[in-house]
C-alpha atoms as a PDB file:
ATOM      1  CA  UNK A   1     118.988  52.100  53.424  1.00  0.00           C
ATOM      2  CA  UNK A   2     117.569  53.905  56.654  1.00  0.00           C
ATOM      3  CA  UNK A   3     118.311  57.572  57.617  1.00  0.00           C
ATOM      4  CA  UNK A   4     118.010  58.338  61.063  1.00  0.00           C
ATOM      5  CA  UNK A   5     117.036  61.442  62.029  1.00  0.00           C
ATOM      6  CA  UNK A   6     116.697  63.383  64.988  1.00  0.00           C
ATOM      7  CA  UNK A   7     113.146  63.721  66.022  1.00  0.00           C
ATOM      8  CA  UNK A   8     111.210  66.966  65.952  1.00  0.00           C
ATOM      9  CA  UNK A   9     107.675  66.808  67.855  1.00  0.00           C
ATOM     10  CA  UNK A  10     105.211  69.634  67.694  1.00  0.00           C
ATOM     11  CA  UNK A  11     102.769  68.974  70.738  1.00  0.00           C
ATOM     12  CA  UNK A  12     100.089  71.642  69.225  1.00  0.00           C
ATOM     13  CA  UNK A  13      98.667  72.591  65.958  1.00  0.00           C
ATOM     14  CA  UNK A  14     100.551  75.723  65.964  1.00  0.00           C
ATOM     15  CA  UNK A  15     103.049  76.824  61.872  1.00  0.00           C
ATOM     16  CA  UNK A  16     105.429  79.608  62.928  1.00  0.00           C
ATOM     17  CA  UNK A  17     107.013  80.625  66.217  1.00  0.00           C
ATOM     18  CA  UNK A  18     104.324  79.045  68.425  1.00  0.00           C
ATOM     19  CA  UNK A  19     103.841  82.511  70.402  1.00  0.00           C
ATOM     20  CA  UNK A  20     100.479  83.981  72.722  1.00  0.00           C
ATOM     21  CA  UNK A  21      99.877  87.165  72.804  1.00  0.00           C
ATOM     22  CA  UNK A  22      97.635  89.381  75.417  1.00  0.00           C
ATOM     23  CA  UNK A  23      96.511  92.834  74.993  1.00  0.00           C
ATOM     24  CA  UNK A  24      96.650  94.758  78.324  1.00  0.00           C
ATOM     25  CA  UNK A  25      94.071  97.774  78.345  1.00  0.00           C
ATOM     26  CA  UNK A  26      95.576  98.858  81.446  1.00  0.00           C
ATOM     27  CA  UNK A  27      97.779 101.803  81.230  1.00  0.00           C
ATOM     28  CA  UNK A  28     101.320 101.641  82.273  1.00  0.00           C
ATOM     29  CA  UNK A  29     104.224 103.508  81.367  1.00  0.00           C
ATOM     30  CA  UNK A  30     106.812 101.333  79.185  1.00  0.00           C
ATOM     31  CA  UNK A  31     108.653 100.408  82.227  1.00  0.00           C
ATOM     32  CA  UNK A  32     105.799  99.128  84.297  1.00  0.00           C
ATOM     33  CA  UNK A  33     104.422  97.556  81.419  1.00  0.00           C
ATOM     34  CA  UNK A  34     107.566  95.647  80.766  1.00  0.00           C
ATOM     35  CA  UNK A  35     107.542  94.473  84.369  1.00  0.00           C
ATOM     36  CA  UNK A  36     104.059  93.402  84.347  1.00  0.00           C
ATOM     37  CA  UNK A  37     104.843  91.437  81.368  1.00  0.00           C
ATOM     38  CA  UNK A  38     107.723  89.712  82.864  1.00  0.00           C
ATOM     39  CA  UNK A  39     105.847  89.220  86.047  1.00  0.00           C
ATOM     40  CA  UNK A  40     103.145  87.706  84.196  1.00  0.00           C
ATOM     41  CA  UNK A  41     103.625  86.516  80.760  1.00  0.00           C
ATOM     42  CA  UNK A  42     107.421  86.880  78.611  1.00  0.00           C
ATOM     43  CA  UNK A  43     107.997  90.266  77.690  1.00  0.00           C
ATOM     44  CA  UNK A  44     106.352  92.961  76.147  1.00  0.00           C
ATOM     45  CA  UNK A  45     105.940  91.931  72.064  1.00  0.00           C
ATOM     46  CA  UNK A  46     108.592  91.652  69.839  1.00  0.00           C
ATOM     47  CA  UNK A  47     107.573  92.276  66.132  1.00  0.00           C
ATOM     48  CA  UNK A  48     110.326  91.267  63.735  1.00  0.00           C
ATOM     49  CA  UNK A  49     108.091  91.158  60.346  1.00  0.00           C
ATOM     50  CA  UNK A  50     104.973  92.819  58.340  1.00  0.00           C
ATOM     51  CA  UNK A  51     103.194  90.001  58.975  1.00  0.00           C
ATOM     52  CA  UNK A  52     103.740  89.474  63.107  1.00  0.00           C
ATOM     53  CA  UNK A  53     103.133  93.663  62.739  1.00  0.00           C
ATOM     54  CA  UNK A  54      99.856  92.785  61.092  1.00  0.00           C
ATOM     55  CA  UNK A  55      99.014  90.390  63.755  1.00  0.00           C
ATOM     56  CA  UNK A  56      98.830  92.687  66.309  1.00  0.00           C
ATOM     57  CA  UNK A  57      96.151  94.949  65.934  1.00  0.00           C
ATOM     58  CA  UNK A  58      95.541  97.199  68.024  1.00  0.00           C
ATOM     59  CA  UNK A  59      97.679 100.127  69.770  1.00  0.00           C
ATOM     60  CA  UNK A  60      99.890 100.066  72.943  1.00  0.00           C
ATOM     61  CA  UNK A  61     103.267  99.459  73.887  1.00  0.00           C
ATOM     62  CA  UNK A  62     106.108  97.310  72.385  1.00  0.00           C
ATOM     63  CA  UNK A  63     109.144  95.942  73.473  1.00  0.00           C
ATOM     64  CA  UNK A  64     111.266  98.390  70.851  1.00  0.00           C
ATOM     65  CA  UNK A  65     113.472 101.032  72.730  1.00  0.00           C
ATOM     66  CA  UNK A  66     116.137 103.156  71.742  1.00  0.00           C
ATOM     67  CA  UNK A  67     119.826 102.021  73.479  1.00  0.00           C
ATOM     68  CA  UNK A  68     121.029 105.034  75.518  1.00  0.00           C
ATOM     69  CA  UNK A  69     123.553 107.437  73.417  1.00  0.00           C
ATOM     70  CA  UNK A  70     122.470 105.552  70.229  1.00  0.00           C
ATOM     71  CA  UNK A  71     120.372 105.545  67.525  1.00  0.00           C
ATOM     72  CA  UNK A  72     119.924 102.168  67.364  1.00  0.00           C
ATOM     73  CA  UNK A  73     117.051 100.604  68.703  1.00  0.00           C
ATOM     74  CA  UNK A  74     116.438  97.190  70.405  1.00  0.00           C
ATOM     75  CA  UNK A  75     113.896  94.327  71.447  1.00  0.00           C
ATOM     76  CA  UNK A  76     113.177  94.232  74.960  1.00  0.00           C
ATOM     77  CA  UNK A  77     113.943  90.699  75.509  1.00  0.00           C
ATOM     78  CA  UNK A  78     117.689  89.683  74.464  1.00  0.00           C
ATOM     79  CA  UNK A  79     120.109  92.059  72.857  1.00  0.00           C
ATOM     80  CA  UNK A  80     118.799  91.774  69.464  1.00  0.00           C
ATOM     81  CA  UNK A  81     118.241  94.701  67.050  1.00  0.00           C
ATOM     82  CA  UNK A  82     115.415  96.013  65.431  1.00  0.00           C
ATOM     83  CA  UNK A  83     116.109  95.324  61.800  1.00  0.00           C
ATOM     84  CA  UNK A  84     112.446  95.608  60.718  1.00  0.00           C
ATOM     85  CA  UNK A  85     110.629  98.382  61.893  1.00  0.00           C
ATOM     86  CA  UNK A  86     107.283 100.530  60.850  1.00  0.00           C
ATOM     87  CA  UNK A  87     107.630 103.879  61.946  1.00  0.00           C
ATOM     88  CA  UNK A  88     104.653 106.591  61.048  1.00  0.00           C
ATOM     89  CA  UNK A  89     105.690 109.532  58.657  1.00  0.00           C
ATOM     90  CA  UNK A  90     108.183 111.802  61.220  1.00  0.00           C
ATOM     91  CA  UNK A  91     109.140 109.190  63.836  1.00  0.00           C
ATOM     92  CA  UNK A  92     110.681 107.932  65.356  1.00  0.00           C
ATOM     93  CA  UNK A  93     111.529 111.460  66.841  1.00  0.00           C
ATOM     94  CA  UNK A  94     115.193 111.708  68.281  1.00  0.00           C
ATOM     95  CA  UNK A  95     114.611 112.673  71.803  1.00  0.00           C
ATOM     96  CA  UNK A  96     111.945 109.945  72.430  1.00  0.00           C
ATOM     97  CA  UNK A  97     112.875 106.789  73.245  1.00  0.00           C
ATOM     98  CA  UNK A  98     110.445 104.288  73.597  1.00  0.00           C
ATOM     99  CA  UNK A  99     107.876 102.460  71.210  1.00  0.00           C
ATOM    100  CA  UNK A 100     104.487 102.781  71.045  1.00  0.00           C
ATOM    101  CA  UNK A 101     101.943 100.406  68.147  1.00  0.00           C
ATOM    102  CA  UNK A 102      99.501 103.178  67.048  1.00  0.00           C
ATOM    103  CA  UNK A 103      97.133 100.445  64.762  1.00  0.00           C
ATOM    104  CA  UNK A 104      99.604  99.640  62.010  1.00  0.00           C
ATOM    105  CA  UNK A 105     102.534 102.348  62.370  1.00  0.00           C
ATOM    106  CA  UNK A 106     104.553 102.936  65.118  1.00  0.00           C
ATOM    107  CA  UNK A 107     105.204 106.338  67.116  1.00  0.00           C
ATOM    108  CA  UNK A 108     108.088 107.387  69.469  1.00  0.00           C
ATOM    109  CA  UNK A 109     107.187 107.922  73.625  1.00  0.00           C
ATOM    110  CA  UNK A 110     108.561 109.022  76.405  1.00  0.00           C
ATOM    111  CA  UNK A 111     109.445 107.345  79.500  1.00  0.00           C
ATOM    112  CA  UNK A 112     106.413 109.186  81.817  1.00  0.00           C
ATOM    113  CA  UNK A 113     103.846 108.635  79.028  1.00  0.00           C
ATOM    114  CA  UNK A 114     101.031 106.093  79.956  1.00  0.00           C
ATOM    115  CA  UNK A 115      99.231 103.316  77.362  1.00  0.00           C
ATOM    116  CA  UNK A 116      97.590 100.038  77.148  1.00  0.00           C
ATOM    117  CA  UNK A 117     100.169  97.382  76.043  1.00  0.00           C
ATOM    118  CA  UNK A 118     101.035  93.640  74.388  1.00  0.00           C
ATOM    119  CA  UNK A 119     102.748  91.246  76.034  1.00  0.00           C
ATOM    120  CA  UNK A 120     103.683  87.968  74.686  1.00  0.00           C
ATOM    121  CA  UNK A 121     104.089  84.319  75.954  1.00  0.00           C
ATOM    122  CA  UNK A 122     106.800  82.043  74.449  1.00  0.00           C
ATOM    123  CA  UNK A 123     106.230  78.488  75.010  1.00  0.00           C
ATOM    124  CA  UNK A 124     109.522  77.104  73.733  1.00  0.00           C
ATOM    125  CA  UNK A 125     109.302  74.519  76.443  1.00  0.00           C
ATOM    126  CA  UNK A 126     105.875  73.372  75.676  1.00  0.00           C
ATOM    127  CA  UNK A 127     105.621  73.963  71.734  1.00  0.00           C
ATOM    128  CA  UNK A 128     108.065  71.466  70.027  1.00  0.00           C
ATOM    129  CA  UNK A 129     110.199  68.612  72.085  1.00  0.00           C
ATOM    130  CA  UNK A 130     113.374  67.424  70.377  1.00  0.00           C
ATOM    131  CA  UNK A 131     114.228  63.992  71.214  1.00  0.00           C
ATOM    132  CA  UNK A 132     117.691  63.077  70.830  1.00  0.00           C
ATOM    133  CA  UNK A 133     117.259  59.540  69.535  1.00  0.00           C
ATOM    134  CA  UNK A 134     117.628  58.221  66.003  1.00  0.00           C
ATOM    135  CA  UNK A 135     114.597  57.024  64.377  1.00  0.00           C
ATOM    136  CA  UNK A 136     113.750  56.559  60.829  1.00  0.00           C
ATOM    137  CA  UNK A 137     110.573  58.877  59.411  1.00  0.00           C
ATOM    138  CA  UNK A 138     108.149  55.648  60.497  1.00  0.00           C
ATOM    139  CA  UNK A 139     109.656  55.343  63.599  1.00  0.00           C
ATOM    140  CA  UNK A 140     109.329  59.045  64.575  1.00  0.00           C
ATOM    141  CA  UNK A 141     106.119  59.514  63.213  1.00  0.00           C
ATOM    142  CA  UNK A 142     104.933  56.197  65.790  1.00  0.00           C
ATOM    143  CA  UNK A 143     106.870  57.102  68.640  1.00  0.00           C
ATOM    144  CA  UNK A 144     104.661  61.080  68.576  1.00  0.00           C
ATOM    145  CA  UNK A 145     101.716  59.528  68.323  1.00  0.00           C
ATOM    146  CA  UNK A 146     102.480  57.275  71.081  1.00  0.00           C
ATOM    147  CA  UNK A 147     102.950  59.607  73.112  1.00  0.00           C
ATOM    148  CA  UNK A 148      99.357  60.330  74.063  1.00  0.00           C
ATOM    149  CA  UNK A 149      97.995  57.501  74.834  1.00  0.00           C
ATOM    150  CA  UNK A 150      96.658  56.156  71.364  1.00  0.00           C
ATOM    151  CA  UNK A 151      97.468  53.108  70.491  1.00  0.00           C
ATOM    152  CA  UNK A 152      99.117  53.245  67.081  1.00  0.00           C
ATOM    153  CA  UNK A 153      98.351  49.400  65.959  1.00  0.00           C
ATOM    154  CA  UNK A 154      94.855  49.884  66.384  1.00  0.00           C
ATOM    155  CA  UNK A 155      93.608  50.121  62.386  1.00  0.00           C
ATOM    156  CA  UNK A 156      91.100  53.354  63.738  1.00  0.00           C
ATOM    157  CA  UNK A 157      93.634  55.336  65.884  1.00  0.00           C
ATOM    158  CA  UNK A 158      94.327  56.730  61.796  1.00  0.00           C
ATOM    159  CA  UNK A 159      91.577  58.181  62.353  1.00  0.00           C
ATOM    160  CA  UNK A 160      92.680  60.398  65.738  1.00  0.00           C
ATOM    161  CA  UNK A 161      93.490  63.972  66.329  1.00  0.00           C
ATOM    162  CA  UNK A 162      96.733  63.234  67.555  1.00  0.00           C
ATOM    163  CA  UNK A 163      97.925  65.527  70.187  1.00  0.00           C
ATOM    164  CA  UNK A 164     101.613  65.495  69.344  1.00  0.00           C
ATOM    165  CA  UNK A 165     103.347  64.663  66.074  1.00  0.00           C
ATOM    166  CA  UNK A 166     106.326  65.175  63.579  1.00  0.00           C
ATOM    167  CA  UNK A 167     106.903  68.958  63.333  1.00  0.00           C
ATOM    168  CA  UNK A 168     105.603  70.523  60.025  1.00  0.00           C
ATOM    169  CA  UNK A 169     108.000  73.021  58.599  1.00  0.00           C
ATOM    170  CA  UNK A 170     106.651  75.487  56.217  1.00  0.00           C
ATOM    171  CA  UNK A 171     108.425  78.909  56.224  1.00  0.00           C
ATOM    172  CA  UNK A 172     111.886  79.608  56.833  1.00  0.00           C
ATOM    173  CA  UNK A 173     110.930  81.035  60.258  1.00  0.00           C
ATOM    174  CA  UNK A 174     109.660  77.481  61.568  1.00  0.00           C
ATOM    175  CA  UNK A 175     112.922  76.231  59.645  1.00  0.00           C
ATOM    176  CA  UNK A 176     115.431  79.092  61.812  1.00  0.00           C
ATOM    177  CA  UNK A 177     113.272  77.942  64.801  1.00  0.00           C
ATOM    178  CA  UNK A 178     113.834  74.484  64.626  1.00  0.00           C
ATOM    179  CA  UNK A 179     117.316  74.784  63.714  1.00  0.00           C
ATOM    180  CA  UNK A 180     118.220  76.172  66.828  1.00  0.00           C
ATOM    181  CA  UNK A 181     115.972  74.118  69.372  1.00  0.00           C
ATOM    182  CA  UNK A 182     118.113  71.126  67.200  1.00  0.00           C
ATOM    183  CA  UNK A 183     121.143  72.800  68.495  1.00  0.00           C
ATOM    184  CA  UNK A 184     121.213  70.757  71.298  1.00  0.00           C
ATOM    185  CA  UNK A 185     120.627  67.705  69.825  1.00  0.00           C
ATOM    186  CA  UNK A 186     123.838  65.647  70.512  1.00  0.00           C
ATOM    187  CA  UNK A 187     123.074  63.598  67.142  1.00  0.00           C
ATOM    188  CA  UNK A 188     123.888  64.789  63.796  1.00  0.00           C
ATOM    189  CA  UNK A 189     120.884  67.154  62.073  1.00  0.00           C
ATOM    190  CA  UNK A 190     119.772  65.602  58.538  1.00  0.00           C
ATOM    191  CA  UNK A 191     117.934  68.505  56.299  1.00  0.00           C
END
């Protein structure tokens, strides 16, 4: 019996949301800085976890504000809300609107205050390629490693760093993130 399976590529060595982040020592208000970062990179970072909060050391802007008349607050990029957050002892404060990394916990702004920031770059183009034809495990595994250029008979090409190949998923954020770039497969998904 053969499954087929819809083929998941990773085209770098990258577990987790393949993201790259810059630190911008330039001071900006939150505004400018979320320009600059659309100009230039995605958006200004979007922490959703300890551990992406951990990642970025540092202190400067974030892409967290507060919606207008609410006390909700939201991610710059998309509509989603802030379900994990790290605010310092006394924040955020209720007239301040805007959110600012200080190291580990976070502080409230306002709109005319000025600080270094983080932008991010998300490669979901580049990072994992979803090929909508069915292929059993060998199959897939072959046609990745084809796809640079090595020639997969050869008895050394075991022996390559391949460049692209099956995507390894480890935590259940590489499992959400694959789920949806699968979305669009047009073949059933096999878990």
């Amino acid at each position: 019996m053969r499954i087929l399976i819809p083929l998941l590529l990773f085209l770098s060595p990258v577990y987790g949301y393949p993201l790259r982040f810059t630190f911008c020592n330039e001071t900006k208000t939150w505004k400018d800085a979320q320009a600059f970062c659309r100009e230039h990179h995605t958006d200004l970072v979007t922490i959703r976890n300890e551990k992406e909060n951990n990642i970025f050391s540092g202190e400067g802007w974030i892409g967290l504000y507060r919606i207008p008349m609410s006390r909700k607050w939201q991610w710059s990029r998309g509509d989603e809300i802030a379900n994990y957050t790290n605010w310092d002892a006394g924040e955020p404060q209720q007239h301040k609107h805007l959110a600012y990394k200080d190291n580990e916990k976070w502080k409230a702004h306002d709109y005319t205050d000025t600080h270094p920031f983080m932008c991010y770059d998300d490669d979901d183009d580049n990072d994992l390629i979803l090929v909508k034809d069915n292929k059993t495990w060998e199959e897939a595994l072959e046609h990745c490693r084809s796809l640079d250029g090595v020639n997969t008979e050869d008895p050394l090409s075991s022996y390559w760093n391949y460049r692209y190949d099956l995507a390894t998923l480890i935590s259940p954020y590489d499992h959400t993130y694959a789920r949806e770039r699968a979305q669009e497969a047009t073949t059933d998904e096999v878990v």
